[in-house]
PDB file of N, CA and C in Angstrom:
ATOM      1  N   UNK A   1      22.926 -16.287 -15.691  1.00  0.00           N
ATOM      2  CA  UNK A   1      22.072 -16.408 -14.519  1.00  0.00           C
ATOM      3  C   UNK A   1      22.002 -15.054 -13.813  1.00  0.00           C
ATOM      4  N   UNK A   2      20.964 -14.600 -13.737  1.00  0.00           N
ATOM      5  CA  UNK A   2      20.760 -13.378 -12.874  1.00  0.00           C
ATOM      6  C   UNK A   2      20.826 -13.656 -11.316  1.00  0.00           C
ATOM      7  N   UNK A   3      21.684 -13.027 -10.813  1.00  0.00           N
ATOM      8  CA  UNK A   3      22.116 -13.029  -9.237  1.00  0.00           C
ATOM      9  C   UNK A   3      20.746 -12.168  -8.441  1.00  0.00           C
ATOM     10  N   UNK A   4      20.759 -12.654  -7.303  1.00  0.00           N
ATOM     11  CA  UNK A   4      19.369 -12.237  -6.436  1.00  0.00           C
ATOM     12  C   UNK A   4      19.689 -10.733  -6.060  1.00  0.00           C
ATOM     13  N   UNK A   5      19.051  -9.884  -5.655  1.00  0.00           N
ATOM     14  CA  UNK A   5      19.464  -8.872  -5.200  1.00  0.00           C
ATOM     15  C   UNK A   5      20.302  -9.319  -3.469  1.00  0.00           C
ATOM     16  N   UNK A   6      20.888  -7.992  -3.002  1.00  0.00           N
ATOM     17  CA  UNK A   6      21.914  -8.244  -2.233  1.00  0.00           C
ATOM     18  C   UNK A   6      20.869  -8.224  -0.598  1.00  0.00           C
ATOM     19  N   UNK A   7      21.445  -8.822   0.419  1.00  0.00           N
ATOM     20  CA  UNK A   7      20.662  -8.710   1.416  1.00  0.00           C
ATOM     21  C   UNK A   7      20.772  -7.165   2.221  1.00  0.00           C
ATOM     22  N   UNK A   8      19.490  -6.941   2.196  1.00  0.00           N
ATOM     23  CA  UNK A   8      19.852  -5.254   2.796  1.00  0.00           C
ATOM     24  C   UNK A   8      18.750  -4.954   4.004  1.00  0.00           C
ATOM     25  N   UNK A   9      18.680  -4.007   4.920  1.00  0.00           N
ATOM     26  CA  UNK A   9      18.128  -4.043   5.955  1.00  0.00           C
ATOM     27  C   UNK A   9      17.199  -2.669   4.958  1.00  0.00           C
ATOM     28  N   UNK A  10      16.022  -2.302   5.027  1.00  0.00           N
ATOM     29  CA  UNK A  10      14.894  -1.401   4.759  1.00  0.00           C
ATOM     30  C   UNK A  10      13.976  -0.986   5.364  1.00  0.00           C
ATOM     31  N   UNK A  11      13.368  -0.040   4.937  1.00  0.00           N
ATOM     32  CA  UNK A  11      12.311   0.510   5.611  1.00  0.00           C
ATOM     33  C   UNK A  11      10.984   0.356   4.854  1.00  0.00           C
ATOM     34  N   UNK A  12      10.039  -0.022   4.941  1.00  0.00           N
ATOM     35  CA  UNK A  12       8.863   0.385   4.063  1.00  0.00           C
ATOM     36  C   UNK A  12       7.595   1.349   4.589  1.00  0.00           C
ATOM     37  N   UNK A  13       8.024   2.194   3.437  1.00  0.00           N
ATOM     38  CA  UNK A  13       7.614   3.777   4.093  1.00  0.00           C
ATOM     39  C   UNK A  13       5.635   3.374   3.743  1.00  0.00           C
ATOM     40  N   UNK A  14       5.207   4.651   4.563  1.00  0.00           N
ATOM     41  CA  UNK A  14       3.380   4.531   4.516  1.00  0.00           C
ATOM     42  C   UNK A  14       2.510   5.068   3.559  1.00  0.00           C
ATOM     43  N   UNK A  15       3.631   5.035   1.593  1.00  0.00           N
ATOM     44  CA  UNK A  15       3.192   5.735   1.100  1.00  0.00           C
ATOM     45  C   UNK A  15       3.009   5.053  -0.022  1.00  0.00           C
ATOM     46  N   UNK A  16       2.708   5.552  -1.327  1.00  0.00           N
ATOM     47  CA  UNK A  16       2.643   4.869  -2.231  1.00  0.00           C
ATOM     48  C   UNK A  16       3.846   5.144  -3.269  1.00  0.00           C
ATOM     49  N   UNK A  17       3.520   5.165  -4.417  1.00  0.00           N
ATOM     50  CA  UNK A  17       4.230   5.683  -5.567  1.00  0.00           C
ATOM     51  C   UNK A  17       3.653   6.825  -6.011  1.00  0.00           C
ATOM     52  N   UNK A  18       2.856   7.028  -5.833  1.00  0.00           N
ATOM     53  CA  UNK A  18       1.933   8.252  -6.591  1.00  0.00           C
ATOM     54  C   UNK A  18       1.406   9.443  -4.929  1.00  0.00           C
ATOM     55  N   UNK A  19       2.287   8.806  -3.947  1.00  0.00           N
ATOM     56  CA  UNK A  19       1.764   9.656  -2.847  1.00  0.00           C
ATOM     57  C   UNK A  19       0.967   9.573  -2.104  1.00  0.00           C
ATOM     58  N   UNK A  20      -0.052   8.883  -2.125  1.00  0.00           N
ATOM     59  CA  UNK A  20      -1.295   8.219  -1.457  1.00  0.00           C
ATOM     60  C   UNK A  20      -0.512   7.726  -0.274  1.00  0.00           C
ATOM     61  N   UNK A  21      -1.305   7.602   0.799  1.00  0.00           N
ATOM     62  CA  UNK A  21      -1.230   7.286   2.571  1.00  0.00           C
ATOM     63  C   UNK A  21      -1.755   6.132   2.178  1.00  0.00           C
ATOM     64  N   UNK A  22      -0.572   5.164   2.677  1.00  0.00           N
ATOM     65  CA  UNK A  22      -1.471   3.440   2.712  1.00  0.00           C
ATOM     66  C   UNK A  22      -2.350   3.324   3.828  1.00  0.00           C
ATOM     67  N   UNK A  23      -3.922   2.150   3.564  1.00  0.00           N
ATOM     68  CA  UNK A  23      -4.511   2.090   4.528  1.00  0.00           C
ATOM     69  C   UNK A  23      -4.787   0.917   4.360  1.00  0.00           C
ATOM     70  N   UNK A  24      -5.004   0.557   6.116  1.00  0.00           N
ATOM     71  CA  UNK A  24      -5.591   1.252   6.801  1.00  0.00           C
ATOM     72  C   UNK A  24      -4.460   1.661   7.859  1.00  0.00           C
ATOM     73  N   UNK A  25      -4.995   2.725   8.447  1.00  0.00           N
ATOM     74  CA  UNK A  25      -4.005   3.449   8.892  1.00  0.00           C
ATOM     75  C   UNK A  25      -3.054   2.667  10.043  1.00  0.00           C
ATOM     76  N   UNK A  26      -3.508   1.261  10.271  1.00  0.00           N
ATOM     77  CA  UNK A  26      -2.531   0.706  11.754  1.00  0.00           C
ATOM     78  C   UNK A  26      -1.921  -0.597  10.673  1.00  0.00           C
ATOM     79  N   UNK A  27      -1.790  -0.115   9.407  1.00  0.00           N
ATOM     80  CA  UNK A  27      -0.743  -1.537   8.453  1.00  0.00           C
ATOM     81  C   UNK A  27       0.357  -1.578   9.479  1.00  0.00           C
ATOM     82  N   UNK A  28       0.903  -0.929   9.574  1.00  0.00           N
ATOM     83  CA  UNK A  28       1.818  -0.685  10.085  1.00  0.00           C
ATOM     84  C   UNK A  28       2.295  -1.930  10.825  1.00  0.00           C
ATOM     85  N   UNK A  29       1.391  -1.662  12.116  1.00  0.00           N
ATOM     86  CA  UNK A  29       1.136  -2.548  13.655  1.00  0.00           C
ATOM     87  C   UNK A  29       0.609  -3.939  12.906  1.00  0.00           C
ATOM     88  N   UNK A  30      -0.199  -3.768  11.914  1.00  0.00           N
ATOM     89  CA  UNK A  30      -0.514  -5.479  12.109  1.00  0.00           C
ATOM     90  C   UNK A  30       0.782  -6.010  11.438  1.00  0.00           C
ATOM     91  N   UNK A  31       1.206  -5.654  10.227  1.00  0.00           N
ATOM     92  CA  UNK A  31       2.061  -6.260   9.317  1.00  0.00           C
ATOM     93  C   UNK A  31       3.567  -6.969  10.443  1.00  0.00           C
ATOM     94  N   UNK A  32       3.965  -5.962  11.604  1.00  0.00           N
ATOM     95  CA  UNK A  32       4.990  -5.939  12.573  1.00  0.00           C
ATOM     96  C   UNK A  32       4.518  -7.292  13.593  1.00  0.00           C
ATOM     97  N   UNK A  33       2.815  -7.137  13.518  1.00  0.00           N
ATOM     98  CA  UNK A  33       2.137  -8.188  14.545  1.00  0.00           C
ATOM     99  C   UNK A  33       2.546  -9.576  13.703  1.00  0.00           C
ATOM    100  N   UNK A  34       2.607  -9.564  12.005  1.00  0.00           N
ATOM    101  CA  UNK A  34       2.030 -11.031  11.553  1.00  0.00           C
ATOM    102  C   UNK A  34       4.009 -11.625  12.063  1.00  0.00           C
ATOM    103  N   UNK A  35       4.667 -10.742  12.031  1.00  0.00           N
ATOM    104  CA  UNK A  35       5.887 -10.951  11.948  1.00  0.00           C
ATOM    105  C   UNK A  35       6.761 -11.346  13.611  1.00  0.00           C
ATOM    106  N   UNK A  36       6.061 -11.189  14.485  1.00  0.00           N
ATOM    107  CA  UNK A  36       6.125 -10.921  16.105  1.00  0.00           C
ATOM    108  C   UNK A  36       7.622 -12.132  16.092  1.00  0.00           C
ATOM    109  N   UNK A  37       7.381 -13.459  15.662  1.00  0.00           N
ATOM    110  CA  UNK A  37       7.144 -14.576  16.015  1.00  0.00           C
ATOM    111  C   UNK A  37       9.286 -15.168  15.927  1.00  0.00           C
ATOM    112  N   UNK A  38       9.475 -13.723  14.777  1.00  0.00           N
ATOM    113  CA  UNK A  38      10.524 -14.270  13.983  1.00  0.00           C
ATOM    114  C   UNK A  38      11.552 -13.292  15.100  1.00  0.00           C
ATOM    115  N   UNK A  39      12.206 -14.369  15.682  1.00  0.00           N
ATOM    116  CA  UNK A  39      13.432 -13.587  17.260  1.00  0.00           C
ATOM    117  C   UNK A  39      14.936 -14.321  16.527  1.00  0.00           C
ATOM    118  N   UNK A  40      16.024 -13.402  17.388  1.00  0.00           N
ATOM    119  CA  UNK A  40      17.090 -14.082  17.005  1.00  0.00           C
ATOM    120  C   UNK A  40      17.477 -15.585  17.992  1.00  0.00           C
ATOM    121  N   UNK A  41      18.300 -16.443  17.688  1.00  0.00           N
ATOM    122  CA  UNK A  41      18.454 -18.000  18.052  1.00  0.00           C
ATOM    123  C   UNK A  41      18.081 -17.546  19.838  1.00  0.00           C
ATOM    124  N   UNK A  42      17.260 -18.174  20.608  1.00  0.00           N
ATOM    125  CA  UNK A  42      17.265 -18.245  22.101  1.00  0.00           C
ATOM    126  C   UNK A  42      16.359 -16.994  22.614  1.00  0.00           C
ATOM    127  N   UNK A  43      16.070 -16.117  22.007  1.00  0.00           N
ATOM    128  CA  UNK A  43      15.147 -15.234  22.338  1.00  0.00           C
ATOM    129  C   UNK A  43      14.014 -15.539  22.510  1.00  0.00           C
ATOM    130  N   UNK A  44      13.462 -15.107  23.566  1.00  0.00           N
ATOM    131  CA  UNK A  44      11.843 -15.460  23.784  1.00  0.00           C
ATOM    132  C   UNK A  44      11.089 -14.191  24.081  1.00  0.00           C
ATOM    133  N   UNK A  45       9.852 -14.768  23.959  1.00  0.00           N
ATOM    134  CA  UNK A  45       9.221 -13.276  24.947  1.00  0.00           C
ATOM    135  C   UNK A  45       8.165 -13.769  25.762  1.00  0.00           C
ATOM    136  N   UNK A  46       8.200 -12.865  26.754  1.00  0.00           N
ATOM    137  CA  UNK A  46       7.366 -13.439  27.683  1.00  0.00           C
ATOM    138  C   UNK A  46       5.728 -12.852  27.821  1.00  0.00           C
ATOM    139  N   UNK A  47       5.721 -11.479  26.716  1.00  0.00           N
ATOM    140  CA  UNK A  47       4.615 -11.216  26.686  1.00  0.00           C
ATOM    141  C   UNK A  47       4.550 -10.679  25.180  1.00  0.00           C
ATOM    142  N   UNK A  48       2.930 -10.452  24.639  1.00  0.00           N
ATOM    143  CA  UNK A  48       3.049  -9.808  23.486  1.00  0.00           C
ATOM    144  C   UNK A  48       3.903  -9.153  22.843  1.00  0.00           C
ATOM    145  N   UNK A  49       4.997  -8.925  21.831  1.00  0.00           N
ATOM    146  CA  UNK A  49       6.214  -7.880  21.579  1.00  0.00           C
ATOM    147  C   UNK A  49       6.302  -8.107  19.913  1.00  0.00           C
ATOM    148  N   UNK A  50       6.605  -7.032  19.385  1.00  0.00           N
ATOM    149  CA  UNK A  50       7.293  -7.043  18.029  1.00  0.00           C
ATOM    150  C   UNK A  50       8.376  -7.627  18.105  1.00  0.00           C
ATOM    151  N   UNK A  51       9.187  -8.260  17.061  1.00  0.00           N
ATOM    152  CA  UNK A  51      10.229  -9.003  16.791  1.00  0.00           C
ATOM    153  C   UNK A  51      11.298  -7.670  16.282  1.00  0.00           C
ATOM    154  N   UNK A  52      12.510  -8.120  16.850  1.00  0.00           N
ATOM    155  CA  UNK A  52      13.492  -7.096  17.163  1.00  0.00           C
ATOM    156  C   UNK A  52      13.971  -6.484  15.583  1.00  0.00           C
ATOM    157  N   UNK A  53      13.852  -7.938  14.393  1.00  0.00           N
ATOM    158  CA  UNK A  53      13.809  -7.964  13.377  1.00  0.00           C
ATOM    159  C   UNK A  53      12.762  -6.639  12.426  1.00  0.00           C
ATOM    160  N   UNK A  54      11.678  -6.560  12.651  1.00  0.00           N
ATOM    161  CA  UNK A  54      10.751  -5.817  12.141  1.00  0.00           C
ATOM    162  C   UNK A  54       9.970  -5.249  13.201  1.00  0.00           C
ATOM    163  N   UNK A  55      10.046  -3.481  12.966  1.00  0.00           N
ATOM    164  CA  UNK A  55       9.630  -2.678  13.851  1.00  0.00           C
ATOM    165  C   UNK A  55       8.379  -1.621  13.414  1.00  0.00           C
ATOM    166  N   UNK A  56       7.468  -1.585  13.827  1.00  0.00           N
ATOM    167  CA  UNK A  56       6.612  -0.373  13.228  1.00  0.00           C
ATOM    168  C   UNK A  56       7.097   0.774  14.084  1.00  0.00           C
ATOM    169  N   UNK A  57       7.142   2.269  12.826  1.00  0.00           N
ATOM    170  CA  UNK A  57       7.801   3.744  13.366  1.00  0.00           C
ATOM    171  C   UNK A  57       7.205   4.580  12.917  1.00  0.00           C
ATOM    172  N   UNK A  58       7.865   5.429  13.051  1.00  0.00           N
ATOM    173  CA  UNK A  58       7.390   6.816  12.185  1.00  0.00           C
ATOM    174  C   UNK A  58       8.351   7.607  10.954  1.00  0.00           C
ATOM    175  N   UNK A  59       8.143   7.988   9.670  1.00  0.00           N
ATOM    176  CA  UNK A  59       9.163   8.341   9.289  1.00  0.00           C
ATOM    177  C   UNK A  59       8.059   9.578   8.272  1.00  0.00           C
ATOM    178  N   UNK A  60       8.701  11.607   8.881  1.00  0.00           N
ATOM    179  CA  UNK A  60       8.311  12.130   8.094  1.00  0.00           C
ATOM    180  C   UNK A  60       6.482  12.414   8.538  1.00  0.00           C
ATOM    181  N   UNK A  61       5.998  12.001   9.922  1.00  0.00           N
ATOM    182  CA  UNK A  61       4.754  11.519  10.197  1.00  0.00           C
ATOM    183  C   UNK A  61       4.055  10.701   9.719  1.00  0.00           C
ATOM    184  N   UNK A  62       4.215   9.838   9.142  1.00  0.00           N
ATOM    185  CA  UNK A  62       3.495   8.912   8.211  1.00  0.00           C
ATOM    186  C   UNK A  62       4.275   7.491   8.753  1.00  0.00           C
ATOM    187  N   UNK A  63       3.310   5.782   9.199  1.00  0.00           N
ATOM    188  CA  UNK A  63       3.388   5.373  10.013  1.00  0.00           C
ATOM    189  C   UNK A  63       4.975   4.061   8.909  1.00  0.00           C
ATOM    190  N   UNK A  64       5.952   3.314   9.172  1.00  0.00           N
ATOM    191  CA  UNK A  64       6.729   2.647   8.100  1.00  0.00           C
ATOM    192  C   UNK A  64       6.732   1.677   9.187  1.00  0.00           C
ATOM    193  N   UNK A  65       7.493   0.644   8.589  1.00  0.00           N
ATOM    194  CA  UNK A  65       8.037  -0.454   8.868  1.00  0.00           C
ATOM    195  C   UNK A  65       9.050  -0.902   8.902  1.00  0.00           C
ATOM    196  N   UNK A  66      10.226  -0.864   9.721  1.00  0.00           N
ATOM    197  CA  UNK A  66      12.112  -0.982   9.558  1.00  0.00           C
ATOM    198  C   UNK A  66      12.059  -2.588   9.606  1.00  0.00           C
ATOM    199  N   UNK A  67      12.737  -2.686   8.672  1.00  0.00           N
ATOM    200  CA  UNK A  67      13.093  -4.385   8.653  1.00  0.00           C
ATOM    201  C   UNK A  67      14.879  -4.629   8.631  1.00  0.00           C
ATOM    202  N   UNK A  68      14.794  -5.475   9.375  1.00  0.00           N
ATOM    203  CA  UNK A  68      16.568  -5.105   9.996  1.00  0.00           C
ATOM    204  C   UNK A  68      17.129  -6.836   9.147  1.00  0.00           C
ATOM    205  N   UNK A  69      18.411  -6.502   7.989  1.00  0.00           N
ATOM    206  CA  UNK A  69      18.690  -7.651   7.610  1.00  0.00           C
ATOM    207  C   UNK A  69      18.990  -9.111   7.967  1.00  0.00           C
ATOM    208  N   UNK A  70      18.906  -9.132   9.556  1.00  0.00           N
ATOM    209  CA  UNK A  70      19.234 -10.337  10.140  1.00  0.00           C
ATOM    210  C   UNK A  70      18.089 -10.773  10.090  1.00  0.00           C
ATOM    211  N   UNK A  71      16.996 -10.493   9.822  1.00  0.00           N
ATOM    212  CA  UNK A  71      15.793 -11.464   9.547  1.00  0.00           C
ATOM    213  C   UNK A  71      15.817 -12.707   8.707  1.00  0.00           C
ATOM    214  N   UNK A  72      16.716 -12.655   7.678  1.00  0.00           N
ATOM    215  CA  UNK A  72      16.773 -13.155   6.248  1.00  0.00           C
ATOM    216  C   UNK A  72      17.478 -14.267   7.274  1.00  0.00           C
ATOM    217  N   UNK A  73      18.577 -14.495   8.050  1.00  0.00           N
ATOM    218  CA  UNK A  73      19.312 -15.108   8.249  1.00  0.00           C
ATOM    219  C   UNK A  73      18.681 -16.448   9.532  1.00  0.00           C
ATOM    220  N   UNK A  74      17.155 -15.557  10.044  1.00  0.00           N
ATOM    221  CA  UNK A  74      16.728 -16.342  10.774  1.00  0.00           C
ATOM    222  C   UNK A  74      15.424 -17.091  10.305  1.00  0.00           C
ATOM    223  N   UNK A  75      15.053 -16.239   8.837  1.00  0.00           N
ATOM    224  CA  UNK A  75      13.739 -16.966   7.940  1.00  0.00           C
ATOM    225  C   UNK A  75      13.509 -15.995   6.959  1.00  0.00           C
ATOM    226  N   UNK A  76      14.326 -16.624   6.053  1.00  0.00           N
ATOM    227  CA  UNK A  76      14.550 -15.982   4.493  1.00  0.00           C
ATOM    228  C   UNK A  76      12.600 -15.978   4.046  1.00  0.00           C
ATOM    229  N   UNK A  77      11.751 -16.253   4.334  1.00  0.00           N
ATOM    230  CA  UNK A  77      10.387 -16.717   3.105  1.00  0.00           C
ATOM    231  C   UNK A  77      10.314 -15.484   4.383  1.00  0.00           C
ATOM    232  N   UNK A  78       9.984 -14.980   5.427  1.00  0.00           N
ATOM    233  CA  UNK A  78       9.783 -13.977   6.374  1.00  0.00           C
ATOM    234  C   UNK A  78      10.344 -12.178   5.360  1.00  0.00           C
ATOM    235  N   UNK A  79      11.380 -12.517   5.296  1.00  0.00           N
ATOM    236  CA  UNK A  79      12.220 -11.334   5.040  1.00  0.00           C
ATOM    237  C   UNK A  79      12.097 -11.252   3.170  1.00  0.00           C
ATOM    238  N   UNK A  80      11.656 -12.077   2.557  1.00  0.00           N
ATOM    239  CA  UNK A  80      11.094 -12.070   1.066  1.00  0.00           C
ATOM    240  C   UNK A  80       9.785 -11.507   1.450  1.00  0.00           C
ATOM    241  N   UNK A  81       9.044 -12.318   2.054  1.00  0.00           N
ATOM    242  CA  UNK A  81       7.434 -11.449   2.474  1.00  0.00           C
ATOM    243  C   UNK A  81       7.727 -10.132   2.383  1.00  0.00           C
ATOM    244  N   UNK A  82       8.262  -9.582   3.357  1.00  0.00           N
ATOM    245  CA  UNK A  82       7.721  -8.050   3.896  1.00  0.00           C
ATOM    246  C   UNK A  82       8.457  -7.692   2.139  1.00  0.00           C
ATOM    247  N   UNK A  83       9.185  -7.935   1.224  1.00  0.00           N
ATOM    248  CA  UNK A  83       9.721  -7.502  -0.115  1.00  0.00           C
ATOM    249  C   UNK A  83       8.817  -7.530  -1.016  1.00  0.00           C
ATOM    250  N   UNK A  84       8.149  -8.228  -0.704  1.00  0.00           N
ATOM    251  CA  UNK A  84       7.021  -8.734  -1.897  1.00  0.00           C
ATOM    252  C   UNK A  84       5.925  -7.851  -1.598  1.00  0.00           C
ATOM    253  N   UNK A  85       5.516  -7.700  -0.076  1.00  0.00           N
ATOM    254  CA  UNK A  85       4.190  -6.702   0.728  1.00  0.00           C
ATOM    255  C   UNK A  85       4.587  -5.690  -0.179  1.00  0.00           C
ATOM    256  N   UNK A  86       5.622  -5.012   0.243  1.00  0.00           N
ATOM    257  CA  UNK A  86       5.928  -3.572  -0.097  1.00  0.00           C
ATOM    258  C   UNK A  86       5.644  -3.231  -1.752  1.00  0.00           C
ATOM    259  N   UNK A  87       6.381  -4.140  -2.808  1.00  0.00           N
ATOM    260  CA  UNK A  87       6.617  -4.394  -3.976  1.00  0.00           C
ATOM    261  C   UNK A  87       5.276  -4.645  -4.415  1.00  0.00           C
ATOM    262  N   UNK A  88       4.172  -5.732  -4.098  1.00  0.00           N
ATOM    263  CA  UNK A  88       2.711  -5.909  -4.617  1.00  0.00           C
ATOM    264  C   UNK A  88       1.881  -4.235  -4.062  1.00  0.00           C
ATOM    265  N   UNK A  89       2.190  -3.867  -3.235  1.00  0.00           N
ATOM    266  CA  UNK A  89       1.574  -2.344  -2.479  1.00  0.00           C
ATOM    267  C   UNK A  89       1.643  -1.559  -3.225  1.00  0.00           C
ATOM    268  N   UNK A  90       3.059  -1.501  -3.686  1.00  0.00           N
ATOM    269  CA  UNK A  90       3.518  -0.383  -4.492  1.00  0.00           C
ATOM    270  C   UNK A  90       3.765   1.169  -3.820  1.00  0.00           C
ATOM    271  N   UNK A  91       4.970   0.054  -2.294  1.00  0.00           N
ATOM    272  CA  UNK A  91       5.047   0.613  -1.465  1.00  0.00           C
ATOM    273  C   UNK A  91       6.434   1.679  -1.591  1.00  0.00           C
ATOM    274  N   UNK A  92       6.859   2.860  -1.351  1.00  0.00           N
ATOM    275  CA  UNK A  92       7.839   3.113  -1.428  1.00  0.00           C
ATOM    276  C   UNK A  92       8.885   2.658  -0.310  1.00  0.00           C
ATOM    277  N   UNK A  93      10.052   2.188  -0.268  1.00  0.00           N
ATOM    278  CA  UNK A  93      10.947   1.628  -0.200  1.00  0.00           C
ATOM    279  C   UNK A  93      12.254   2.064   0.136  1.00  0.00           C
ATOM    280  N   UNK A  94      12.968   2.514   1.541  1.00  0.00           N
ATOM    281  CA  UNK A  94      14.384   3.232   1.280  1.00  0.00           C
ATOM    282  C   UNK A  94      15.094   2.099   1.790  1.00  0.00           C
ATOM    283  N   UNK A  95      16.651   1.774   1.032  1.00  0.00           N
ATOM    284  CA  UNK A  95      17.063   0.622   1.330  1.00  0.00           C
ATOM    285  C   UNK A  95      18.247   1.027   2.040  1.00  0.00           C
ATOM    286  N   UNK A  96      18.807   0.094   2.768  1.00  0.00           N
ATOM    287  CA  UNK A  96      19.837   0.008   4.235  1.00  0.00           C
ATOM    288  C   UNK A  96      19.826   0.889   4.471  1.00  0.00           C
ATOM    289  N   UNK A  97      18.612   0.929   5.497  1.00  0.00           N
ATOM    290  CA  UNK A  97      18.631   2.029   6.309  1.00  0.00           C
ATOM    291  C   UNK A  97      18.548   1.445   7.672  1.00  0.00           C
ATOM    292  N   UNK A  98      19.214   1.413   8.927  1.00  0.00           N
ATOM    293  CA  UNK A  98      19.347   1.193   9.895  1.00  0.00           C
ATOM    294  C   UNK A  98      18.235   1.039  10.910  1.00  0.00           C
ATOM    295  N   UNK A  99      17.241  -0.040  11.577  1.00  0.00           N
ATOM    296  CA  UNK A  99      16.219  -0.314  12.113  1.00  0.00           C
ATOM    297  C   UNK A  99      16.270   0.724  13.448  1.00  0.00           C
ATOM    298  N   UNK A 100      17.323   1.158  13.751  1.00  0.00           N
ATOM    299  CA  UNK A 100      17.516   1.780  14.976  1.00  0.00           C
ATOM    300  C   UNK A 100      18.627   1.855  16.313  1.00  0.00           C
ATOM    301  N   UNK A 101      18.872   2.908  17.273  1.00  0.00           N
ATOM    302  CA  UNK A 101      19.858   1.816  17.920  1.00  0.00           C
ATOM    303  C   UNK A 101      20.388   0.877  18.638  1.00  0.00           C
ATOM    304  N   UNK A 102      18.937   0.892  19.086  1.00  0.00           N
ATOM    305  CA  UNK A 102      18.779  -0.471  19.796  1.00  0.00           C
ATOM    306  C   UNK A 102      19.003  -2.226  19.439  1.00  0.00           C
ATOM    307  N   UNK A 103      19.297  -1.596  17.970  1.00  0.00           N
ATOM    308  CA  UNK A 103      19.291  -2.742  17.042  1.00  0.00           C
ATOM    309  C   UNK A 103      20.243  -2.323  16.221  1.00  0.00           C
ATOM    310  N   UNK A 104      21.392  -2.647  16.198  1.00  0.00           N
ATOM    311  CA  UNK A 104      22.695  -1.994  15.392  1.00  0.00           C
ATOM    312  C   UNK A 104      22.354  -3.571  14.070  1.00  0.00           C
ATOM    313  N   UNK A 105      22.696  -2.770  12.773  1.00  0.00           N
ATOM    314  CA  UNK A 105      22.228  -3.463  11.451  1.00  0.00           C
ATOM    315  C   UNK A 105      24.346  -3.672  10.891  1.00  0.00           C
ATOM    316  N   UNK A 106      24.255  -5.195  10.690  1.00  0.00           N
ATOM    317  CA  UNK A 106      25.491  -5.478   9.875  1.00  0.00           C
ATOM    318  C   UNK A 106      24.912  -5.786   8.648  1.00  0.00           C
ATOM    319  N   UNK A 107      25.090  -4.417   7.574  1.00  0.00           N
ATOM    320  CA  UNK A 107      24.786  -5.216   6.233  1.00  0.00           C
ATOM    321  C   UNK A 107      25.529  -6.086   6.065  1.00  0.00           C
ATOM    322  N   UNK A 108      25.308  -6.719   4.912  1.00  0.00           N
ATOM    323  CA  UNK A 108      25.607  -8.021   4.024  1.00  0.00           C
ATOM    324  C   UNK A 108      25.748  -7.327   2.494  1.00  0.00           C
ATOM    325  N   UNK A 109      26.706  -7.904   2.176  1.00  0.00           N
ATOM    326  CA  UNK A 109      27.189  -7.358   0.367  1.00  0.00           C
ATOM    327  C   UNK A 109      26.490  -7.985  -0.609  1.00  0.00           C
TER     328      UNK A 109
END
């Protein structure tokens, strides 16, 4: 039986495999928008906000997406999505990399 890969917090950078700038240029913001929804247990928001889980940034000038591993823990088909976005994109990909510090990341093995 092949074991799943391990849960890891990532970034998905604004580029391709071959170098190309993904577009359109605000993926970024919507992909962070479809995701708003997913908070940790008791969190609310009281106005429009990205989810603390998935952040649109900058990395290198070019616009990414930090996805912080506690997502998985609050909606695994959420935190497979943004794996699959990146992966069908043929997005490049740096793995546990820390969402930020406002958001301190406990990997998972």
């Amino acid at each position: 039986m092949i074991e799943p890969p391990p849960v890891r917090s990532f970034v998905i950078l604004g580029v391709d495999s071959s170098g190309r700038q993904f577009r359109p240029s605000d993926w970024a913001d919507r992909l962070c928008g479809v995701m708003s929804s997913f908070r940790p247990a008791g969190m609310t928001a009281d106005h429009l906000s990205y989810s603390p889980f998935v952040q649109p940034s900058m990395r290198d000038g070019r616009r990414c997406v930090m996805v912080d591993a506690r997502l998985r823990d609050v909606e695994p088909m959420a935190y497979d999505f943004l794996r699959k976005f990146a992966r069908d994109n043929d997005l490049l990909v740096e793995e546990g990399v820390a969402p930020g510090p406002d958001h301190p990341v406990q990997e998972k093995a």
